[in-house]
C-alpha atoms as a PDB file:
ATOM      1  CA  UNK A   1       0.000   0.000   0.000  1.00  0.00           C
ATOM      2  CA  UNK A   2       0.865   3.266  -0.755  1.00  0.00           C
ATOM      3  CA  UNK A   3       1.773   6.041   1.848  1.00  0.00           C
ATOM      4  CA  UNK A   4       2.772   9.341   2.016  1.00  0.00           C
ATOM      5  CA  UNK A   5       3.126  11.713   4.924  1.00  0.00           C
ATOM      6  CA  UNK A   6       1.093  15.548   5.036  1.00  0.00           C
ATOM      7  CA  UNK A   7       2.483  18.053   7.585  1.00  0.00           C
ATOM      8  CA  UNK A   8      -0.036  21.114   7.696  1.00  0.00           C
ATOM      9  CA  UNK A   9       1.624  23.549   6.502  1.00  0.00           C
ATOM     10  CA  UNK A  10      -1.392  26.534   7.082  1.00  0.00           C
ATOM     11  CA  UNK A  11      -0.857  28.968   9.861  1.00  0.00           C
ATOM     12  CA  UNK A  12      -3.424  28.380  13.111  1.00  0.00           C
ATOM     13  CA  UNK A  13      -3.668  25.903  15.641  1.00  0.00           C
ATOM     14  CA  UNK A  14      -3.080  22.796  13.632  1.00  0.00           C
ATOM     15  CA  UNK A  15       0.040  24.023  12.404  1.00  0.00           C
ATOM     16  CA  UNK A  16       2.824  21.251  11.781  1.00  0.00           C
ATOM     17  CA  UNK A  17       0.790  18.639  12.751  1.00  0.00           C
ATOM     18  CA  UNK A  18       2.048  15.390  10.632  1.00  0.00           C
ATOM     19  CA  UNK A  19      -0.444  13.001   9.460  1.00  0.00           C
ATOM     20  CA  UNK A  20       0.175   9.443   7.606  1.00  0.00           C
ATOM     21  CA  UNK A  21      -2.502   8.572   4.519  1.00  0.00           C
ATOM     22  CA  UNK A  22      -2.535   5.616   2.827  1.00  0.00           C
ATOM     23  CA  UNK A  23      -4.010   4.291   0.030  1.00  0.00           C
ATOM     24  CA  UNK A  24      -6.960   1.433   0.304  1.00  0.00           C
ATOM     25  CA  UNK A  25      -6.441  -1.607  -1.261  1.00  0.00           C
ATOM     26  CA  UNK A  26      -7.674  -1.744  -5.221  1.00  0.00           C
ATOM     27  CA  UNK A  27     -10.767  -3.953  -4.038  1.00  0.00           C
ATOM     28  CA  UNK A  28     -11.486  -1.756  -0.904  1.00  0.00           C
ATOM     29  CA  UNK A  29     -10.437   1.559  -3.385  1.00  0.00           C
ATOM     30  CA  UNK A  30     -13.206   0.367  -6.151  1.00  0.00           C
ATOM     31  CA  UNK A  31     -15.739  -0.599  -4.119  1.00  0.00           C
ATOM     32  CA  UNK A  32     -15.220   2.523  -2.023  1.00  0.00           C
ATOM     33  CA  UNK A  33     -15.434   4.604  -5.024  1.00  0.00           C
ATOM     34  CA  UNK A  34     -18.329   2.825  -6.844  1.00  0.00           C
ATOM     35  CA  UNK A  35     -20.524   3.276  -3.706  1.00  0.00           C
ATOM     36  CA  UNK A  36     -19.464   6.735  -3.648  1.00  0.00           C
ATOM     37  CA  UNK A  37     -20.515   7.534  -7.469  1.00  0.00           C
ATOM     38  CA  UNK A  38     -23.652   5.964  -6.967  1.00  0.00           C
ATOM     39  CA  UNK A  39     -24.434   8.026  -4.332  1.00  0.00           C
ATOM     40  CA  UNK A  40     -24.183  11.200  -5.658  1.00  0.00           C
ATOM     41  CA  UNK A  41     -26.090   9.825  -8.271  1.00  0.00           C
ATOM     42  CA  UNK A  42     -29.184   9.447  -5.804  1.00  0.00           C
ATOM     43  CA  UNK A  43     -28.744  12.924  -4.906  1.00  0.00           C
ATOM     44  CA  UNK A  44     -29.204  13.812  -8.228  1.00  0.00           C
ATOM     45  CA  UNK A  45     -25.933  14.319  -9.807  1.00  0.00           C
ATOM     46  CA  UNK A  46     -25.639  13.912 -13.593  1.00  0.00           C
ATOM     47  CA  UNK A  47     -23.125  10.892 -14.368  1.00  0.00           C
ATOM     48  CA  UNK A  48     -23.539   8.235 -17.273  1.00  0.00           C
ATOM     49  CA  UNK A  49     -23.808   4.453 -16.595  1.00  0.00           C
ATOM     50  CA  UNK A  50     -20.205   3.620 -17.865  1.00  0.00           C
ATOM     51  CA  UNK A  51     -18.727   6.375 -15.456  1.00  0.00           C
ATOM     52  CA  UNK A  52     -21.157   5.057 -12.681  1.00  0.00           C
ATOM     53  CA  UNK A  53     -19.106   1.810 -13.234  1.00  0.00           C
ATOM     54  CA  UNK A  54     -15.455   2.886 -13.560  1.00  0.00           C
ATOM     55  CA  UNK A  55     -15.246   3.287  -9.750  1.00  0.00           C
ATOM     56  CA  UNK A  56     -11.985   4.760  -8.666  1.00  0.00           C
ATOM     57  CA  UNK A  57     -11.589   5.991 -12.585  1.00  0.00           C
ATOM     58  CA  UNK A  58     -14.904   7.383 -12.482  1.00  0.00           C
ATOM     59  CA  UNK A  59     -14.427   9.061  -9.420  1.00  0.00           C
ATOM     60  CA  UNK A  60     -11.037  10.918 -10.009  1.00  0.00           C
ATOM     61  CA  UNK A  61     -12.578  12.433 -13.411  1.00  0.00           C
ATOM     62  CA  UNK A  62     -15.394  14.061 -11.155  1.00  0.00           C
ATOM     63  CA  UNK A  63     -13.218  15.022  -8.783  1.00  0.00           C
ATOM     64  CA  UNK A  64     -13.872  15.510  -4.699  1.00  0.00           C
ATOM     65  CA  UNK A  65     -17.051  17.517  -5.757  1.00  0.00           C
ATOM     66  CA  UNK A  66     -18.747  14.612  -6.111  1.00  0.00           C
ATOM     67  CA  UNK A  67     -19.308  14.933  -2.393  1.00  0.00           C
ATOM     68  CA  UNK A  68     -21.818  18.011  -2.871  1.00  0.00           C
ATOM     69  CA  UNK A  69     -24.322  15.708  -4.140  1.00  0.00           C
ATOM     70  CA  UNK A  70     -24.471  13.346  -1.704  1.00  0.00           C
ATOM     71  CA  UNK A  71     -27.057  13.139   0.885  1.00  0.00           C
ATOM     72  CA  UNK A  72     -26.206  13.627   4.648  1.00  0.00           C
ATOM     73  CA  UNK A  73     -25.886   9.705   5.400  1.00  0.00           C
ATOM     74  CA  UNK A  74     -24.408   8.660   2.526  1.00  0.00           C
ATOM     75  CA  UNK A  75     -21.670  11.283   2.610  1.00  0.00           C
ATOM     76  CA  UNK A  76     -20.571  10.894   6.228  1.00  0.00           C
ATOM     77  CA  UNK A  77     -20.196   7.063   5.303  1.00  0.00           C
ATOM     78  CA  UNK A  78     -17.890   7.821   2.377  1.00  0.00           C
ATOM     79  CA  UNK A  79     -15.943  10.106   4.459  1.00  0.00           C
ATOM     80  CA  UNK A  80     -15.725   8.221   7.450  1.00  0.00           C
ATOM     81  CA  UNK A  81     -14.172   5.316   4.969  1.00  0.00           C
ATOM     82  CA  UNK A  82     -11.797   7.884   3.578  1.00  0.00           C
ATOM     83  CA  UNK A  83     -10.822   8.993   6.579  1.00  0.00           C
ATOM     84  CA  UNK A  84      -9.968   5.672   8.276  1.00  0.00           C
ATOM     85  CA  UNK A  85      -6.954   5.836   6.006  1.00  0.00           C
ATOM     86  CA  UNK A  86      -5.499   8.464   7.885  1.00  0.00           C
ATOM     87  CA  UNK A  87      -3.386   8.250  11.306  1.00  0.00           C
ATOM     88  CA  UNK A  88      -1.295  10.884  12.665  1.00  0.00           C
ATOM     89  CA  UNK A  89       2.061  11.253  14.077  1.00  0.00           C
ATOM     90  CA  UNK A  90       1.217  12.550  17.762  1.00  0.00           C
ATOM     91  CA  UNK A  91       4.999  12.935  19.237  1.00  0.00           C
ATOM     92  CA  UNK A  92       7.835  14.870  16.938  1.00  0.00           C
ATOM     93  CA  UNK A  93      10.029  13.222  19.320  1.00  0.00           C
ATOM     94  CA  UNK A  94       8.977   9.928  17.894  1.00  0.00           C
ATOM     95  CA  UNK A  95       8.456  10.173  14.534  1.00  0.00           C
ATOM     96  CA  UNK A  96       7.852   6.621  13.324  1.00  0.00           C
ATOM     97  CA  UNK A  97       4.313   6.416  16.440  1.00  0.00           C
ATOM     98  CA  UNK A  98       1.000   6.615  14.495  1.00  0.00           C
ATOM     99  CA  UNK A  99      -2.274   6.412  16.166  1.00  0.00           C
ATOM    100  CA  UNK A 100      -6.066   6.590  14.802  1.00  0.00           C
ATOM    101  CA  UNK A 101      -6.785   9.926  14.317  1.00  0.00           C
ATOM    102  CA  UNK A 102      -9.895  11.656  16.154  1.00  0.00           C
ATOM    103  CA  UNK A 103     -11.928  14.234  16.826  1.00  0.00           C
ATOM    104  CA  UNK A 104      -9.384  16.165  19.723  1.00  0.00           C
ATOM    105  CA  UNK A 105      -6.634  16.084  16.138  1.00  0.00           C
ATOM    106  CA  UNK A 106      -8.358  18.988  14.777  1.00  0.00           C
ATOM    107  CA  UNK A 107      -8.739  22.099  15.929  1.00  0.00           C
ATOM    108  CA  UNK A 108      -9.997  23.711  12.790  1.00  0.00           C
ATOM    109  CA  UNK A 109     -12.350  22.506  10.407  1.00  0.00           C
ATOM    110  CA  UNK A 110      -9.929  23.809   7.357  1.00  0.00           C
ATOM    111  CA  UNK A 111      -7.215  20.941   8.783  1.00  0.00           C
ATOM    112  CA  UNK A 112     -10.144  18.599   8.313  1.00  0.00           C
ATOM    113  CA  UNK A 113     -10.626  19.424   5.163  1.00  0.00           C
ATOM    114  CA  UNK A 114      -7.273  19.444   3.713  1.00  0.00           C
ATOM    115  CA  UNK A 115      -6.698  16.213   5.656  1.00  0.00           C
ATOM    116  CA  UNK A 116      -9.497  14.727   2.993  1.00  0.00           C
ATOM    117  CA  UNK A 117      -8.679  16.300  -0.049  1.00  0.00           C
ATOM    118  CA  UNK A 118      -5.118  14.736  -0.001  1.00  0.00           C
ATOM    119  CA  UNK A 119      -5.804  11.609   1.025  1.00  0.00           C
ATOM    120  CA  UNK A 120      -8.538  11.167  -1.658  1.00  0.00           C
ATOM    121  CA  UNK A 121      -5.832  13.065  -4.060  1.00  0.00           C
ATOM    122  CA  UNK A 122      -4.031   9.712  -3.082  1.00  0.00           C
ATOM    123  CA  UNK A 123      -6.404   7.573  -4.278  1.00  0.00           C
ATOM    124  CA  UNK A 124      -7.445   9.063  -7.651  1.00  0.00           C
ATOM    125  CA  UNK A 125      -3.904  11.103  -8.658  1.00  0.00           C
ATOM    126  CA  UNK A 126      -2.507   7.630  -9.460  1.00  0.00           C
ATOM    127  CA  UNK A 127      -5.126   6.793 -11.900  1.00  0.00           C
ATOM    128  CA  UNK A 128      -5.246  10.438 -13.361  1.00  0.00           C
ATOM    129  CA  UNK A 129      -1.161  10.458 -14.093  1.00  0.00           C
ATOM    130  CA  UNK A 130      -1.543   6.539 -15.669  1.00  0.00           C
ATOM    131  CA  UNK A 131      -4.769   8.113 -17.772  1.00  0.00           C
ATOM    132  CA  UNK A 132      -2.695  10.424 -19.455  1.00  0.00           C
ATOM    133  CA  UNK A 133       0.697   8.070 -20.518  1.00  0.00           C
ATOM    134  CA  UNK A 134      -0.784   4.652 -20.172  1.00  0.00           C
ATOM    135  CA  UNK A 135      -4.374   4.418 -20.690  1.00  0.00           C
ATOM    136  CA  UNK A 136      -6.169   5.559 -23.855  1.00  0.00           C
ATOM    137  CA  UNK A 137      -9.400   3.899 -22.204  1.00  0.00           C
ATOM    138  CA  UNK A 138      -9.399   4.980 -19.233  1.00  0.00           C
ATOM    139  CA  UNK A 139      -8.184   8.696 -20.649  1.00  0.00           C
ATOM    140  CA  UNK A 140     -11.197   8.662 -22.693  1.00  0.00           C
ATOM    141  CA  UNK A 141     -13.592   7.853 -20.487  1.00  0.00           C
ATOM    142  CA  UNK A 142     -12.239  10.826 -18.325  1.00  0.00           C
ATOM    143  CA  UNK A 143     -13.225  13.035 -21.264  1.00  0.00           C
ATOM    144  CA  UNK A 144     -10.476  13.367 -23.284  1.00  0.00           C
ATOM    145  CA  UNK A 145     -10.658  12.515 -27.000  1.00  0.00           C
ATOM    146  CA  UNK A 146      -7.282  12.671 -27.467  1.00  0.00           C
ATOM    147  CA  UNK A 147      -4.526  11.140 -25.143  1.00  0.00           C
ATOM    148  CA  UNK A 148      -1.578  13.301 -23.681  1.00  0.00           C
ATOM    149  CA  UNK A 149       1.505  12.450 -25.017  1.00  0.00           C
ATOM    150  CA  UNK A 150       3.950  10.359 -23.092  1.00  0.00           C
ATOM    151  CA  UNK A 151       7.140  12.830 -21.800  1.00  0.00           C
ATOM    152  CA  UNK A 152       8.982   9.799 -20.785  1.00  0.00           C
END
């Protein structure tokens, strides 16, 4: 599984505080993302069948306002999934201790929020890069008639 570290970098009271996200599993990741899609398609978002299906594809080309559709219930469940991929690193003196993370981590909602964007930014960037070098299929069904180039 993939991991990467975020240190909050805003000023306030969450300042430097070091959290660890990591990436679900591709089953977990899919199934997360398909339940997600479908959703925001009960609260009335706009998203064709074959995006519906392309889970974690479908997902990253909508991007994490998807969430706006959702109803109350349904997007506390997909956040609450998202966020169980994040721990933080409580003691600077011991870098390598993670915990669970909870309520008490943040003291302001922004934190929160940026906490989520990246880690689902970790779970769709992948699939965005690969779309644009790799995949012509999964590049077109993120809307682009025409694949990028590769630079490599």
């Amino acid at each position: 599984m993939k991991t990467i570290d975020y240190t909050h970098s805003k000023p306030g009271a969450d300042h430097g505080k070091r959290f660890c996200l990591t990436r679900m599993d591709a089953f977990a990741a899919d199934q997360w993302a398909r339940h997600a899609l479908q959703a925001a398609i009960r609260g009335g978002a706009r998203i064709g069948a074959d995006l519906a299906e392309a889970g974690v594809a479908g997902l990253a080309s909508l991007g994490i306002e998807i969430f706006g559709f959702m109803e109350e219930a349904d997007l506390d469940k997909a956040l609450n999934r998202l966020m169980q991929c994040v721990t933080i690193r409580p003691d600077p003196a011991n870098p390598d201790l993670t915990r669970a993370v909870i309520a008490a981590d943040f003291e302001e909602p922004e934190t929160l929020g940026m906490v989520r964007s990246e880690v689902f930014r970790l779970h769709v960037g992948f699939l965005l890069a690969a779309a644009h070098q790799l995949f012509p299929v999964v590049a077109a069904l993120l809307g682009e008639t025409t694949p990028r180039p590769s630079t490599a």
